[in-house]
Protein backbone atom coordinates (compact mmCIF):
# COMPACT_ATOMS: atom_id res chain seq x y z
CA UNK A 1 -0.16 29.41 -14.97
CA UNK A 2 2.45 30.27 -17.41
CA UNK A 3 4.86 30.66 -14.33
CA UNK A 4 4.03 27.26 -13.66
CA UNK A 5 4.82 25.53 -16.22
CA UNK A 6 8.66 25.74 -17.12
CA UNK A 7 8.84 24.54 -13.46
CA UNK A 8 6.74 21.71 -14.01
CA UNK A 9 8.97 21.18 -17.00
CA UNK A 10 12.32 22.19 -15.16
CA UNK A 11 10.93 19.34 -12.83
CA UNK A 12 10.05 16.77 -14.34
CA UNK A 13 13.60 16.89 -16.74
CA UNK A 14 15.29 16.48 -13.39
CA UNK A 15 13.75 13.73 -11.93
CA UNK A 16 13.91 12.15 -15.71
CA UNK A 17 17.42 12.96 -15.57
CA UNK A 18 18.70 12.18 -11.99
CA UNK A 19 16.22 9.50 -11.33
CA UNK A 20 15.83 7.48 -14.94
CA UNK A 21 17.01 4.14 -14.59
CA UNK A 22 18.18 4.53 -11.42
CA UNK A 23 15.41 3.53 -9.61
CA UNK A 24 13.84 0.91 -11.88
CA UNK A 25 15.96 -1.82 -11.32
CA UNK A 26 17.60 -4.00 -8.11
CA UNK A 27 20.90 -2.91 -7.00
CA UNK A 28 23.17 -5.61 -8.18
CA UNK A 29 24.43 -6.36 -4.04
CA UNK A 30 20.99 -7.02 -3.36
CA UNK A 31 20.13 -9.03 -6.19
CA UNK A 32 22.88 -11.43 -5.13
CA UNK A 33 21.83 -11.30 -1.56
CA UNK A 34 17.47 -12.02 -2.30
CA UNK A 35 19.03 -14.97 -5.00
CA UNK A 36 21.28 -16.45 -2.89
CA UNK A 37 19.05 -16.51 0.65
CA UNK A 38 16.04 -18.12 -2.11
CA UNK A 39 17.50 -20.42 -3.26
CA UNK A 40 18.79 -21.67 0.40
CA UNK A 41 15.08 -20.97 1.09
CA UNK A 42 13.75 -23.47 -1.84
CA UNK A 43 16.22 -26.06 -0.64
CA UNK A 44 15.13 -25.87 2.86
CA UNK A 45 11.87 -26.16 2.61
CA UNK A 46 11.86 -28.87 -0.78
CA UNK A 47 14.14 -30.32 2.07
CA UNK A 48 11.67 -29.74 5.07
CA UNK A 49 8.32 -31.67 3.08
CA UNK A 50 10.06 -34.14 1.62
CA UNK A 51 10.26 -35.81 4.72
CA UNK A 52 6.59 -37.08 3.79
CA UNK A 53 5.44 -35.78 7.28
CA UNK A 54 1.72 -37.40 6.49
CA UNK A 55 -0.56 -36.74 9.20
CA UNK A 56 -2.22 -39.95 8.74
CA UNK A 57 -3.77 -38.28 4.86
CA UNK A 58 -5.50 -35.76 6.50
CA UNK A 59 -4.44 -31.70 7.35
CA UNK A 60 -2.20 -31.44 10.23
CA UNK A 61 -4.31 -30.19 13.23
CA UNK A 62 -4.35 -26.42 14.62
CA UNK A 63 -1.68 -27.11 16.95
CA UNK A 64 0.80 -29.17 14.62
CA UNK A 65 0.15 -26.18 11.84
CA UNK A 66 0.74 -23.77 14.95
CA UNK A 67 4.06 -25.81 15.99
CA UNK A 68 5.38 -25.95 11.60
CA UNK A 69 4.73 -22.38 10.99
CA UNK A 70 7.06 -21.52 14.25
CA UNK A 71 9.55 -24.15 13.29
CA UNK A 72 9.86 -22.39 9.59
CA UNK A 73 10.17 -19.47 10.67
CA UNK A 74 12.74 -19.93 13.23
CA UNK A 75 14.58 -21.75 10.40
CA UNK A 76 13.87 -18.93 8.01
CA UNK A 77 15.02 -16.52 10.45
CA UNK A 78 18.59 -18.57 10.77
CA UNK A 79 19.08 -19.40 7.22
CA UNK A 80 17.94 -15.48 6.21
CA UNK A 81 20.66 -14.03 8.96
CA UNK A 82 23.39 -15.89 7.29
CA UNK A 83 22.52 -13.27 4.75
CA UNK A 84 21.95 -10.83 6.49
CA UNK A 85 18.32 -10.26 6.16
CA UNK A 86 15.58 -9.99 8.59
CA UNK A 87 12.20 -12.94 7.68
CA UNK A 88 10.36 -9.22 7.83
CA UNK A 89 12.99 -7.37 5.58
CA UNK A 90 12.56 -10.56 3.22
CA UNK A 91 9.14 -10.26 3.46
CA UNK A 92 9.10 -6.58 2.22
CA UNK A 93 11.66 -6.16 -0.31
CA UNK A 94 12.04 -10.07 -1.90
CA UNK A 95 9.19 -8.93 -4.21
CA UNK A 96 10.79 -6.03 -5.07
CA UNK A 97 13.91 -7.65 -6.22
CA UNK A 98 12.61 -10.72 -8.09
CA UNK A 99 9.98 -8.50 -9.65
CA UNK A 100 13.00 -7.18 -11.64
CA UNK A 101 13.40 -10.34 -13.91
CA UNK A 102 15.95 -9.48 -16.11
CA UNK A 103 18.36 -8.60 -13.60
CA UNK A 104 18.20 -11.67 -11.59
CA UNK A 105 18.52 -13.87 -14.69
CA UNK A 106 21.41 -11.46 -15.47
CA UNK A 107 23.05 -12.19 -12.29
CA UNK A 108 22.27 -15.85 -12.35
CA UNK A 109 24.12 -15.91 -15.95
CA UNK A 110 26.79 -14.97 -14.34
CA UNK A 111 27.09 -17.51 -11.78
CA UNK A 112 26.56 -21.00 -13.31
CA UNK A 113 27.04 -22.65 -10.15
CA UNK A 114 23.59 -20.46 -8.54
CA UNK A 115 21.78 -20.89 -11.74
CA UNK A 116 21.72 -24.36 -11.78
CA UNK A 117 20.58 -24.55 -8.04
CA UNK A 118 17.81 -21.52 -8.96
CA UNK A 119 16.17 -23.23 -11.69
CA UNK A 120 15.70 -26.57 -9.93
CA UNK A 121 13.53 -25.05 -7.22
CA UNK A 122 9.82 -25.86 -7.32
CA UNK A 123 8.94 -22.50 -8.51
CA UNK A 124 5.30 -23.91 -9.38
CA UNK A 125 4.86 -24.26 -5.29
CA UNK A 126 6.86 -21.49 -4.44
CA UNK A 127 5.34 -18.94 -6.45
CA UNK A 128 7.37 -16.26 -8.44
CA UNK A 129 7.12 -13.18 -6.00
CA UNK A 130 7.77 -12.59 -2.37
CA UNK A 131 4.95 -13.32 -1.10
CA UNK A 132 3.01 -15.15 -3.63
CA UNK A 133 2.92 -18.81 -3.41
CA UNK A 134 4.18 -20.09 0.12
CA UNK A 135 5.94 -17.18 0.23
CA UNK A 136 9.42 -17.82 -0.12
């Protein structure tokens, strides 16, 4: 047990070492690449219910939900290769990334232009995470 210990020790200094603050926040190539494909998302899809589709005041049928869902994502798909993301990689890491607050908003300070575009999405419909919300 003795033995043990220092190692425990030796170990954990490392990984504190090598590992502290490496790991804890977004790499600053992918925070530009989740913040830039969202807010393209946002746009779309603000875009893409605008339209006032109505199905007569009630929910869209099976089929029509069916027939949106594949529309989106083939759109999602598009818009997200532009960026060169996968809807699935998205899907995964987009969490991941926005979950890291003050790095975005560090990046978006930096870019005016993207800010202004960020904070005009309907974040109260969109959710804050990656899959929270609708999901984009």
């Amino acid at each position: 047990m003795l033995i043990l210990t220092p190692i425990i020790l030796l170990g954990f200094a490392f990984n504190l070492f090598f590992l502290g603050g490496t790991g804890l926040s977004a790499e600053p190539e992918k925070v530009e690449q989740f913040v830039k494909a969202r807010i393209e998302i946002g746009e779309m899809m603000t875009d893409y219910f605008s339209g006032g589709r109505g199905y007569g005041g009630g929910r869209p049928s099976p089929d029509q939900m069916r027939d949106m869902r594949e529309d989106i994502n083939a759109k999602l798909r598009q818009l997200l290769g532009k960026h060169g993301l996968t809807l699935e990689e998205y899907t995964r890491e987009s969490s991941g990334i926005f979950a890291d607050n003050a790095t975005v908003q560090d990046f978006l300070s930096q870019h005016p232009d993207l800010k202004k575009r960020y904070e005009a999405l309907p974040f109260d419909r969109m959710g804050t995470g990656g899959r929270s919300g609708r999901g984009y």
